[in-house]
PDB file of N, CA and C in Angstrom:
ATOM      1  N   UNK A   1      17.570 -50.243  -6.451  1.00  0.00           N
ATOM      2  CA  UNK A   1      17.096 -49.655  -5.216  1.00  0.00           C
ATOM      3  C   UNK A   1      17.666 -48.247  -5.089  1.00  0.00           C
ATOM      4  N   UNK A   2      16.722 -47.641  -4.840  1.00  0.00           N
ATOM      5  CA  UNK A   2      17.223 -46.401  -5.238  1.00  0.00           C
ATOM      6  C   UNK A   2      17.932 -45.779  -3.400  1.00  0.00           C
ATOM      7  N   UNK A   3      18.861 -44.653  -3.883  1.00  0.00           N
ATOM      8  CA  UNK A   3      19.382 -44.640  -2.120  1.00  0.00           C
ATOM      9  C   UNK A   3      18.739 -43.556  -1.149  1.00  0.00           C
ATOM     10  N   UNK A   4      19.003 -43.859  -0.025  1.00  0.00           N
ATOM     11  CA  UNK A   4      18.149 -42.610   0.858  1.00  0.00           C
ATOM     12  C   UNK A   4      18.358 -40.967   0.644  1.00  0.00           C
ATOM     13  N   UNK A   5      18.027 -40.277   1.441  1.00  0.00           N
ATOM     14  CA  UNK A   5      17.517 -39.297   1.045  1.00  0.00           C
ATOM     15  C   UNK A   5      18.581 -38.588   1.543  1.00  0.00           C
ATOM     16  N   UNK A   6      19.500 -37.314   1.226  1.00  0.00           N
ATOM     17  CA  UNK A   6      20.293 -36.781   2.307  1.00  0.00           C
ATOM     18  C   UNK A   6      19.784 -35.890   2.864  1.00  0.00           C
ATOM     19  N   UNK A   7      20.307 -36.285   4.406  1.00  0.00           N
ATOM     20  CA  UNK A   7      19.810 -35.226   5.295  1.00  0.00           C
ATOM     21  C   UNK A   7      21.127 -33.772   5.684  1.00  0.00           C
ATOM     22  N   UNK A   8      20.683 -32.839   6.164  1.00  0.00           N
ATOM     23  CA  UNK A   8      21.343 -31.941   6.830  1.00  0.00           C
ATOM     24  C   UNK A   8      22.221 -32.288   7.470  1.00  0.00           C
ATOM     25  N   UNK A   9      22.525 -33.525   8.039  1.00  0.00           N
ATOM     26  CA  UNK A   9      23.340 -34.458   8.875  1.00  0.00           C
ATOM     27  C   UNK A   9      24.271 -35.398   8.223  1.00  0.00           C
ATOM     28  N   UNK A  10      23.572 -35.681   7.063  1.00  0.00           N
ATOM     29  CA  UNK A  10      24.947 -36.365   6.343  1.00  0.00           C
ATOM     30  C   UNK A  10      26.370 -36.247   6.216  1.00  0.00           C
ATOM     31  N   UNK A  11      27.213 -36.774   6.639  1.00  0.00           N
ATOM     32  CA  UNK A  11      28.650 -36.369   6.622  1.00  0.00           C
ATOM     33  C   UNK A  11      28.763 -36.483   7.723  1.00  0.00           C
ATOM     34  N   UNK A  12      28.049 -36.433   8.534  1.00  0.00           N
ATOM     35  CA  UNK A  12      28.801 -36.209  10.078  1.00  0.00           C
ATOM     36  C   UNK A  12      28.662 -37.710  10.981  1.00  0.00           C
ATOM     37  N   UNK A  13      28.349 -39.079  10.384  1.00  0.00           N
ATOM     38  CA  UNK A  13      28.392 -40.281  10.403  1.00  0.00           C
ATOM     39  C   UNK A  13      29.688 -40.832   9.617  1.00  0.00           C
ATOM     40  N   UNK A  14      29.975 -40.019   8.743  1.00  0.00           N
ATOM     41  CA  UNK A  14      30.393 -40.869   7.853  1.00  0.00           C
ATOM     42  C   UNK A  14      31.351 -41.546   8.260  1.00  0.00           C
ATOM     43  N   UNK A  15      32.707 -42.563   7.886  1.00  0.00           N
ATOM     44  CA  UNK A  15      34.044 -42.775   8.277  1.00  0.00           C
ATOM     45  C   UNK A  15      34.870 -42.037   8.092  1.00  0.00           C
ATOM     46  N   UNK A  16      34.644 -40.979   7.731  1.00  0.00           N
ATOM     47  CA  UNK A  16      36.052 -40.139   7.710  1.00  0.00           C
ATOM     48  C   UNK A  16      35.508 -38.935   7.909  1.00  0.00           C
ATOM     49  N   UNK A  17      35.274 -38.619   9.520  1.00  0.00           N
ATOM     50  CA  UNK A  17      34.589 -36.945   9.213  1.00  0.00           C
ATOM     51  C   UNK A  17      35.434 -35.637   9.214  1.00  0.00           C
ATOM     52  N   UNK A  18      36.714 -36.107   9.526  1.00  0.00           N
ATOM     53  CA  UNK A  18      38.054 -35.196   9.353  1.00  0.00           C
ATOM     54  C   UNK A  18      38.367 -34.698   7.629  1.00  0.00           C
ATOM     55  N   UNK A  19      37.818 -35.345   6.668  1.00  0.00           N
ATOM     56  CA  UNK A  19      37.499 -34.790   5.329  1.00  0.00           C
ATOM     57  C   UNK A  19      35.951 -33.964   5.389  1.00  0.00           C
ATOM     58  N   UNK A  20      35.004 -34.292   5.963  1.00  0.00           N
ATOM     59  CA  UNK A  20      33.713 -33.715   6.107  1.00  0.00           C
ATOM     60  C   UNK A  20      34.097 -32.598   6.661  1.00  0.00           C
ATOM     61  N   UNK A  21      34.772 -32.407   7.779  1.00  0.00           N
ATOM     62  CA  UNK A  21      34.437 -30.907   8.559  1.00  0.00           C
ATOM     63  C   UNK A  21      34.338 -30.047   8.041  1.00  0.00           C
ATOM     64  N   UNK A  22      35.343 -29.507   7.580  1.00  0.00           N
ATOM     65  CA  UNK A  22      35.724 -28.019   6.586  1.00  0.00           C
ATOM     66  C   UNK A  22      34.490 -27.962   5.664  1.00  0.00           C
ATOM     67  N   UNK A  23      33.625 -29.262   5.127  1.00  0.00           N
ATOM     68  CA  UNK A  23      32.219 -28.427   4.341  1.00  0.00           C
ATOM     69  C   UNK A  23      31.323 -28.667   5.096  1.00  0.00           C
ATOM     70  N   UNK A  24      31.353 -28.842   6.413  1.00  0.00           N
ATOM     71  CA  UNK A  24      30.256 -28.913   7.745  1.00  0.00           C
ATOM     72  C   UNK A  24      30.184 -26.983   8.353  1.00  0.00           C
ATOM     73  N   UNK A  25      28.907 -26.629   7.805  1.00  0.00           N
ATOM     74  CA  UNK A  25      28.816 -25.494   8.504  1.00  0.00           C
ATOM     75  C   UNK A  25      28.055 -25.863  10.121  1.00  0.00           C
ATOM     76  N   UNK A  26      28.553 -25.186  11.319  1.00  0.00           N
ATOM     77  CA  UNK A  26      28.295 -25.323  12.738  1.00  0.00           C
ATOM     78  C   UNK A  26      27.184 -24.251  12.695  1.00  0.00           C
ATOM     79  N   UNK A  27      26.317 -24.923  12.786  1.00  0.00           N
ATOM     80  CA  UNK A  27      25.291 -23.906  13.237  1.00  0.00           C
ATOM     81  C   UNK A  27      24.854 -23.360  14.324  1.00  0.00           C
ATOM     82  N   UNK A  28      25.278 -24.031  15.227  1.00  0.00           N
ATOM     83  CA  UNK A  28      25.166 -23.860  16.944  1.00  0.00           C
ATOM     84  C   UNK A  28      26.294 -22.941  16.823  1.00  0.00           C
ATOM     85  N   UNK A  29      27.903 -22.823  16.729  1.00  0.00           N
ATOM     86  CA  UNK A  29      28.159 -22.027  16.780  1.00  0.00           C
ATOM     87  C   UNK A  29      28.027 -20.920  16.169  1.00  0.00           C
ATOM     88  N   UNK A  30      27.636 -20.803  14.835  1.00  0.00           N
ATOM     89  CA  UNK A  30      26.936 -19.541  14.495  1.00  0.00           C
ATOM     90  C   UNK A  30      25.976 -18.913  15.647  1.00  0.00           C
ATOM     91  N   UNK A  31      24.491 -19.920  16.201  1.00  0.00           N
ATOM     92  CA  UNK A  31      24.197 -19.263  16.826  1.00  0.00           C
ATOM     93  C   UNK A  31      25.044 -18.396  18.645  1.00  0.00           C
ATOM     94  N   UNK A  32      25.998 -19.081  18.486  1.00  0.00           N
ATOM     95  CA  UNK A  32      26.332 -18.809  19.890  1.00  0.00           C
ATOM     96  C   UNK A  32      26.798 -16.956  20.081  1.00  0.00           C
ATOM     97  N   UNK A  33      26.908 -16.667  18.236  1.00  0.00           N
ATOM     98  CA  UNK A  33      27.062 -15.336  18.220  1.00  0.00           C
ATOM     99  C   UNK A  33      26.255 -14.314  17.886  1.00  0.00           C
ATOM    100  N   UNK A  34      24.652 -15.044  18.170  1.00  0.00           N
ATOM    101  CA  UNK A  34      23.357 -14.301  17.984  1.00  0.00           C
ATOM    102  C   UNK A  34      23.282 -12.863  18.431  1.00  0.00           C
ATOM    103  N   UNK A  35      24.074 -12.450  19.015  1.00  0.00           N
ATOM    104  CA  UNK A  35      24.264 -11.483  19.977  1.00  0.00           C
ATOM    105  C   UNK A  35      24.735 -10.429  19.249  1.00  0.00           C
ATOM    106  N   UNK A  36      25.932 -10.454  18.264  1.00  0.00           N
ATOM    107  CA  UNK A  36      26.630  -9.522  17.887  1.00  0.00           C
ATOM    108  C   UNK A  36      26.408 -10.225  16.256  1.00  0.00           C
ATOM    109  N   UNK A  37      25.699  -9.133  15.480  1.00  0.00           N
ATOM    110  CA  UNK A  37      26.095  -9.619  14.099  1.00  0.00           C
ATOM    111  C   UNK A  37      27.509  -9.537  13.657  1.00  0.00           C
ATOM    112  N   UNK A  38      28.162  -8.713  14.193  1.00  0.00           N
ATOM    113  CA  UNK A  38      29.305  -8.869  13.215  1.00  0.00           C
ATOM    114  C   UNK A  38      30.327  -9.554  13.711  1.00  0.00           C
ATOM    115  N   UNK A  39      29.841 -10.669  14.771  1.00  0.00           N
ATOM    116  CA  UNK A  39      30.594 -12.010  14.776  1.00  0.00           C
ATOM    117  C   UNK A  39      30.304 -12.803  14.007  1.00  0.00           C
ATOM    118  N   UNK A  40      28.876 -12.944  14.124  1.00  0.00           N
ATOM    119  CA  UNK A  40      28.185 -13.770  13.008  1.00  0.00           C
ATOM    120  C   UNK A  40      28.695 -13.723  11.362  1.00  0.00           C
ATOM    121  N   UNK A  41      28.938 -12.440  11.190  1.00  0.00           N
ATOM    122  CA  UNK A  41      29.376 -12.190   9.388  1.00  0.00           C
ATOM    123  C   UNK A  41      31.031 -12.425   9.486  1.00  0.00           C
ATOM    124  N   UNK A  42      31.671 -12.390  10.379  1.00  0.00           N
ATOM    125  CA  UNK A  42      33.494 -12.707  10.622  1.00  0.00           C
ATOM    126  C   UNK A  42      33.498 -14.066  10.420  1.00  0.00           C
ATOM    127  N   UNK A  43      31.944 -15.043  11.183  1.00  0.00           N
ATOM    128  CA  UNK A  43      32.025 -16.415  11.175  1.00  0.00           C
ATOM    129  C   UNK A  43      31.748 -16.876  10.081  1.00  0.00           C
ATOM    130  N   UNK A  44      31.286 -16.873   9.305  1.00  0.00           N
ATOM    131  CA  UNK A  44      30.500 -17.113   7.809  1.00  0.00           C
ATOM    132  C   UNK A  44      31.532 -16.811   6.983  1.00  0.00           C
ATOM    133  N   UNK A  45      32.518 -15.592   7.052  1.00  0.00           N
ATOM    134  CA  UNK A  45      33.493 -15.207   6.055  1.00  0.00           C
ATOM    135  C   UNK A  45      34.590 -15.952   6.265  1.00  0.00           C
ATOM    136  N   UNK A  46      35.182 -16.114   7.333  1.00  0.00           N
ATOM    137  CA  UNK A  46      35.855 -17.325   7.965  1.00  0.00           C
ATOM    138  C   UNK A  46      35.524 -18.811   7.549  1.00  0.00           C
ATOM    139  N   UNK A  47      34.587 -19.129   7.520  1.00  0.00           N
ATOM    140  CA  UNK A  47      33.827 -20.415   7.382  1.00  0.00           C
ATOM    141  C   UNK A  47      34.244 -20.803   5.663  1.00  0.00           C
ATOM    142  N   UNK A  48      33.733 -19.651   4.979  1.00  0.00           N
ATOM    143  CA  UNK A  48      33.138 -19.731   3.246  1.00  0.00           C
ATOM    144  C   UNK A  48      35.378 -19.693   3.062  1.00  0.00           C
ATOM    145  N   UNK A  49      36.154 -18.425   3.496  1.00  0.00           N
ATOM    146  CA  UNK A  49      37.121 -19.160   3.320  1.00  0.00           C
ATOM    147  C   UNK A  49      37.638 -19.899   3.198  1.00  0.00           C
ATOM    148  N   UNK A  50      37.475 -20.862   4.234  1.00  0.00           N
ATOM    149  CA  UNK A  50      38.187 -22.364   4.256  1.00  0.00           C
ATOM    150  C   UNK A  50      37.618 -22.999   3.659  1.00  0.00           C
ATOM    151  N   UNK A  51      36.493 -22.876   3.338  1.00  0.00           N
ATOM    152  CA  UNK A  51      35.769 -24.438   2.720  1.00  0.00           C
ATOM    153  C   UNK A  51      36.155 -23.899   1.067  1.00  0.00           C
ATOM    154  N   UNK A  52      36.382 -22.269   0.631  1.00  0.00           N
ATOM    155  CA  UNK A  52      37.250 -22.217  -0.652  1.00  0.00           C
ATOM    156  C   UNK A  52      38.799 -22.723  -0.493  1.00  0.00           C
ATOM    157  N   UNK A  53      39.582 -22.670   0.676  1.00  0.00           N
ATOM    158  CA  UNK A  53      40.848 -23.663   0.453  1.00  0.00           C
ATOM    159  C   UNK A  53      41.035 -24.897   0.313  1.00  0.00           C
ATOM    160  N   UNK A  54      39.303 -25.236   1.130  1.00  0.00           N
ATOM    161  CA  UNK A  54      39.600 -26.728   0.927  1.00  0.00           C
ATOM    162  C   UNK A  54      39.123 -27.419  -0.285  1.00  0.00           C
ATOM    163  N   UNK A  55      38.209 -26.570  -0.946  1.00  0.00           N
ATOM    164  CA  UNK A  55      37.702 -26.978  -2.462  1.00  0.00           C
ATOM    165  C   UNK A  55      38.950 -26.846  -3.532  1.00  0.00           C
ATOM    166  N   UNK A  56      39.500 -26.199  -3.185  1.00  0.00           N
ATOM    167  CA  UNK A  56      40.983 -25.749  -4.181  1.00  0.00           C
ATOM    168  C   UNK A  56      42.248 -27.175  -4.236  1.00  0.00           C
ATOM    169  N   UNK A  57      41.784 -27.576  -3.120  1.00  0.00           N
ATOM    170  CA  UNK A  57      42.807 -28.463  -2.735  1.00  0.00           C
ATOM    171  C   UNK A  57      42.595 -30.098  -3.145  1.00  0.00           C
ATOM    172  N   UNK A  58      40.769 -30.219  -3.007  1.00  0.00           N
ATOM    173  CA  UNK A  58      39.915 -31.084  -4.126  1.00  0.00           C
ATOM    174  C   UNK A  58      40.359 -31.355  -5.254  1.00  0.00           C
ATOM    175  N   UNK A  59      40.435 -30.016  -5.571  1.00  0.00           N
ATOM    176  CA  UNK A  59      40.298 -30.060  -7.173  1.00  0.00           C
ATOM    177  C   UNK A  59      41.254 -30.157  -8.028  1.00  0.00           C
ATOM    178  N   UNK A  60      42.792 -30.335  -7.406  1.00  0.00           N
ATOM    179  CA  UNK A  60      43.670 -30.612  -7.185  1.00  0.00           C
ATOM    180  C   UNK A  60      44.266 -32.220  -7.980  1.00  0.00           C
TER     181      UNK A  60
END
């Protein structure tokens, strides 16, 4: 049986979403900085950071 499909949402059910977060991009808060791009690009560079500390720490 083959398994379902992943959605955009996956991970954020899972049992442990305190390992999920850090590769959960917030898209609502991205948009909440529709206003000013260069919150938007601080948030994304911020974002892609951590989810490189937390891949480092994976791989580990």
């Amino acid at each position: 049986m083959a398994s379902p499909p992943m959605s955009s949402t996956a991970g954020r059910d899972s049992p442990n979403p305190s390992f999920n977060e850090p590769f959960q991009f917030d898209e609502h808060k991205f948009s909440t900085y529709a206003s000013n791009p260069e919150k938007q690009e601080l948030y994304v560079f911020n974002w892609l950071s951590n989810l490189e500390r937390e891949l480092k720490k994976t791989d580990k």
